[in-house]
C-alpha atoms as a PDB file:
ATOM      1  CA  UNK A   1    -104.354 -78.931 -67.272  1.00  0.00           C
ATOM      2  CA  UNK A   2    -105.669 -82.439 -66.925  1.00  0.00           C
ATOM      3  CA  UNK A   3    -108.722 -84.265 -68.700  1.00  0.00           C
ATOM      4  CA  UNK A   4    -111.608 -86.096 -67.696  1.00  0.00           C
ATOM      5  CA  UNK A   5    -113.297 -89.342 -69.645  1.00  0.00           C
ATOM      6  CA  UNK A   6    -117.158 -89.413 -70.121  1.00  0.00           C
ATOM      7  CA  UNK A   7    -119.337 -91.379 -71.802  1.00  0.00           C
ATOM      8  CA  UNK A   8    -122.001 -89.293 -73.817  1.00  0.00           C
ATOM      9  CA  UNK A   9    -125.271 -91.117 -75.899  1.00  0.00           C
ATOM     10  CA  UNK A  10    -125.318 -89.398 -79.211  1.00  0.00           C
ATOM     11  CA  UNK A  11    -127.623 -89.907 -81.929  1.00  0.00           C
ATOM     12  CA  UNK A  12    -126.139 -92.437 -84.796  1.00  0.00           C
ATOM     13  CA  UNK A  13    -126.349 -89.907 -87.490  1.00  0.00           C
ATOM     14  CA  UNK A  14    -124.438 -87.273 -85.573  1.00  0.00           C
ATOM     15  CA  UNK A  15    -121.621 -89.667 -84.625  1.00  0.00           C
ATOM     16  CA  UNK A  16    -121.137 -90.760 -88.403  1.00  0.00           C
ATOM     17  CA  UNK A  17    -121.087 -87.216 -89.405  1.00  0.00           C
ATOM     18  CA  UNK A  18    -118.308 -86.008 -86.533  1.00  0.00           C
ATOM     19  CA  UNK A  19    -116.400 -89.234 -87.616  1.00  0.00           C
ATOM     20  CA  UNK A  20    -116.431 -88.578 -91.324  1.00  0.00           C
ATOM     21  CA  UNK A  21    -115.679 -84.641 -90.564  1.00  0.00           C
ATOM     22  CA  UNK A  22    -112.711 -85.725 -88.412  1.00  0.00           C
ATOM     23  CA  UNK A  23    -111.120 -88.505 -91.590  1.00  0.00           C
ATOM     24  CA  UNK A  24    -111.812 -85.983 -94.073  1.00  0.00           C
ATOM     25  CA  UNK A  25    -109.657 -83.504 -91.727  1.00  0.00           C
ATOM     26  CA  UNK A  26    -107.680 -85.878 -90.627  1.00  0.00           C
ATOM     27  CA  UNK A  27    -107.711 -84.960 -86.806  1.00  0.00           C
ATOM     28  CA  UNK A  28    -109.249 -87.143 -84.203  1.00  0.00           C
ATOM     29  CA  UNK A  29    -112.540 -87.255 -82.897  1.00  0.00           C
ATOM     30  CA  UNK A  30    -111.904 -86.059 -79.527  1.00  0.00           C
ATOM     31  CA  UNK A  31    -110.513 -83.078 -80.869  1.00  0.00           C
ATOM     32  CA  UNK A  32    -114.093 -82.247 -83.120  1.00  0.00           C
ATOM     33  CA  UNK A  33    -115.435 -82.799 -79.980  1.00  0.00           C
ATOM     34  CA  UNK A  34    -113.332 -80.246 -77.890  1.00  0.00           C
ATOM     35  CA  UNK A  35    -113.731 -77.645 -80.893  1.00  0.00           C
ATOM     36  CA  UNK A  36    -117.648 -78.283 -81.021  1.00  0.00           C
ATOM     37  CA  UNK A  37    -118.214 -77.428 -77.324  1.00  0.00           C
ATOM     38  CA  UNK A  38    -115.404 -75.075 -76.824  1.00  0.00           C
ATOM     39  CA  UNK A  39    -116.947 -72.943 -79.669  1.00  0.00           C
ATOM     40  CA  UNK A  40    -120.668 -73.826 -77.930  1.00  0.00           C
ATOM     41  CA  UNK A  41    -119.713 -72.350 -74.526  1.00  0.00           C
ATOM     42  CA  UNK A  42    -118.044 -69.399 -76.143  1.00  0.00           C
ATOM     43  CA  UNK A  43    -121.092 -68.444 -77.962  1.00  0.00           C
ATOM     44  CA  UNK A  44    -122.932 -69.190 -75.024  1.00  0.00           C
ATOM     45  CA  UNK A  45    -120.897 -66.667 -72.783  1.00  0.00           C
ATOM     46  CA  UNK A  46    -120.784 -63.620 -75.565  1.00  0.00           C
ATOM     47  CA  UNK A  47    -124.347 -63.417 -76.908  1.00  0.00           C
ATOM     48  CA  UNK A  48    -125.343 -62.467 -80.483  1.00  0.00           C
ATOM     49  CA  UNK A  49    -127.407 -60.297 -81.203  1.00  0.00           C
ATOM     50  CA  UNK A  50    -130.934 -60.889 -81.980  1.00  0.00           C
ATOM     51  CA  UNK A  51    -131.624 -61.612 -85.542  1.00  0.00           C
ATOM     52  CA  UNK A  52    -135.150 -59.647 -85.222  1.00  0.00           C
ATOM     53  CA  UNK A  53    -135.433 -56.286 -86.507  1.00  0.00           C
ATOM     54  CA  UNK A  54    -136.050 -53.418 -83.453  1.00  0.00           C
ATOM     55  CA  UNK A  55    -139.752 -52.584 -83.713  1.00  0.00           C
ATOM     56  CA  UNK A  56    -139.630 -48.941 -85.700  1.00  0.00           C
ATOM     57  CA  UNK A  57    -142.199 -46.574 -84.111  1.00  0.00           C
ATOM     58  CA  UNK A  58    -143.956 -44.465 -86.416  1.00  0.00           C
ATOM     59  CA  UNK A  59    -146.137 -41.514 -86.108  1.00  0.00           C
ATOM     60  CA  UNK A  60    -148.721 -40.130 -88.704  1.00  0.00           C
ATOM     61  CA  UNK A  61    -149.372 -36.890 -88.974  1.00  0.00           C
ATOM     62  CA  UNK A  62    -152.665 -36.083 -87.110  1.00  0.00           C
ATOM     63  CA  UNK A  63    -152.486 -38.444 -84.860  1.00  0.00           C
ATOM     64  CA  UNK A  64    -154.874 -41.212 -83.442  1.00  0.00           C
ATOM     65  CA  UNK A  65    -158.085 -40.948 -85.417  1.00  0.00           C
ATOM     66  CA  UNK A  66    -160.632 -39.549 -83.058  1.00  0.00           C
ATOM     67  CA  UNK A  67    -162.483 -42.402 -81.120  1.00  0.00           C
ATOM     68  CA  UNK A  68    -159.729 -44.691 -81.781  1.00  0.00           C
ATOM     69  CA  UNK A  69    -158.592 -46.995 -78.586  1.00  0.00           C
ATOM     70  CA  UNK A  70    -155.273 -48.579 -79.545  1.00  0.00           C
ATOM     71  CA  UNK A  71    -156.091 -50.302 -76.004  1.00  0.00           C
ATOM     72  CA  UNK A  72    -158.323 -52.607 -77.684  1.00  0.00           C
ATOM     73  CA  UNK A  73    -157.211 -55.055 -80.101  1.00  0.00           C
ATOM     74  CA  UNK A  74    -160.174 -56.068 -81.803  1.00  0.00           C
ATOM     75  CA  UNK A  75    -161.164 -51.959 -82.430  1.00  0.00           C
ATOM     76  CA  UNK A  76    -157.922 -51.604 -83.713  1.00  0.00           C
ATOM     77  CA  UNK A  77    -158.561 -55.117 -86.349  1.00  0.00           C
ATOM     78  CA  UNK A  78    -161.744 -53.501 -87.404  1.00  0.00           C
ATOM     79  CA  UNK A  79    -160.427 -50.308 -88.613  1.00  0.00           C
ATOM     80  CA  UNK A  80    -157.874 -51.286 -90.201  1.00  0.00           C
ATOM     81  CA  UNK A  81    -160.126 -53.676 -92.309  1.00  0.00           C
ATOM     82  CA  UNK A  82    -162.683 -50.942 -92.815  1.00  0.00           C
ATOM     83  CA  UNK A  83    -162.342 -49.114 -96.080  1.00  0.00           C
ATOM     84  CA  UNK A  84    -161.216 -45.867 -96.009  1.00  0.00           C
END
């Protein structure tokens, strides 16, 4: 397999910190390069799952309240803020 050279613009801080990573593990810089967007593309191409919880449905027994129109938001706000 062959190789390309690019130029990329990175942000000074980030260089440092990819230089200093590759002296303290004494491997070159292309290769925490190759590692950073080799593991980027595989995450990329296998997604995670979502960190959010699924929404949990939950029934009461009874039912919807007569009168109750969980169509409209703002009915909904007020009775949950009225005291029961």
């Amino acid at each position: 397999m062959g190789s390309v050279k690019t130029t990329i613009e990175l942000p000074d801080e980030l260089f440092i910190a990819a230089k200093k990573r590759a002296a303290e593990t004494r491997v070159t810089l292309k290769e925490i390069f190759e590692r950073s967007l080799r593991r980027e593309l595989y995450s990329a191409a296998t997604p995670k799952r979502s960190k959010r919880r699924p929404i949990r449905w939950v029934t009461a027994k009874g039912g919807v309240p007569p009168g109750m129109d969980v169509a409209n938001r703002e009915h909904l706000y007020q009775w949950l803020q009225e005291p029961k």
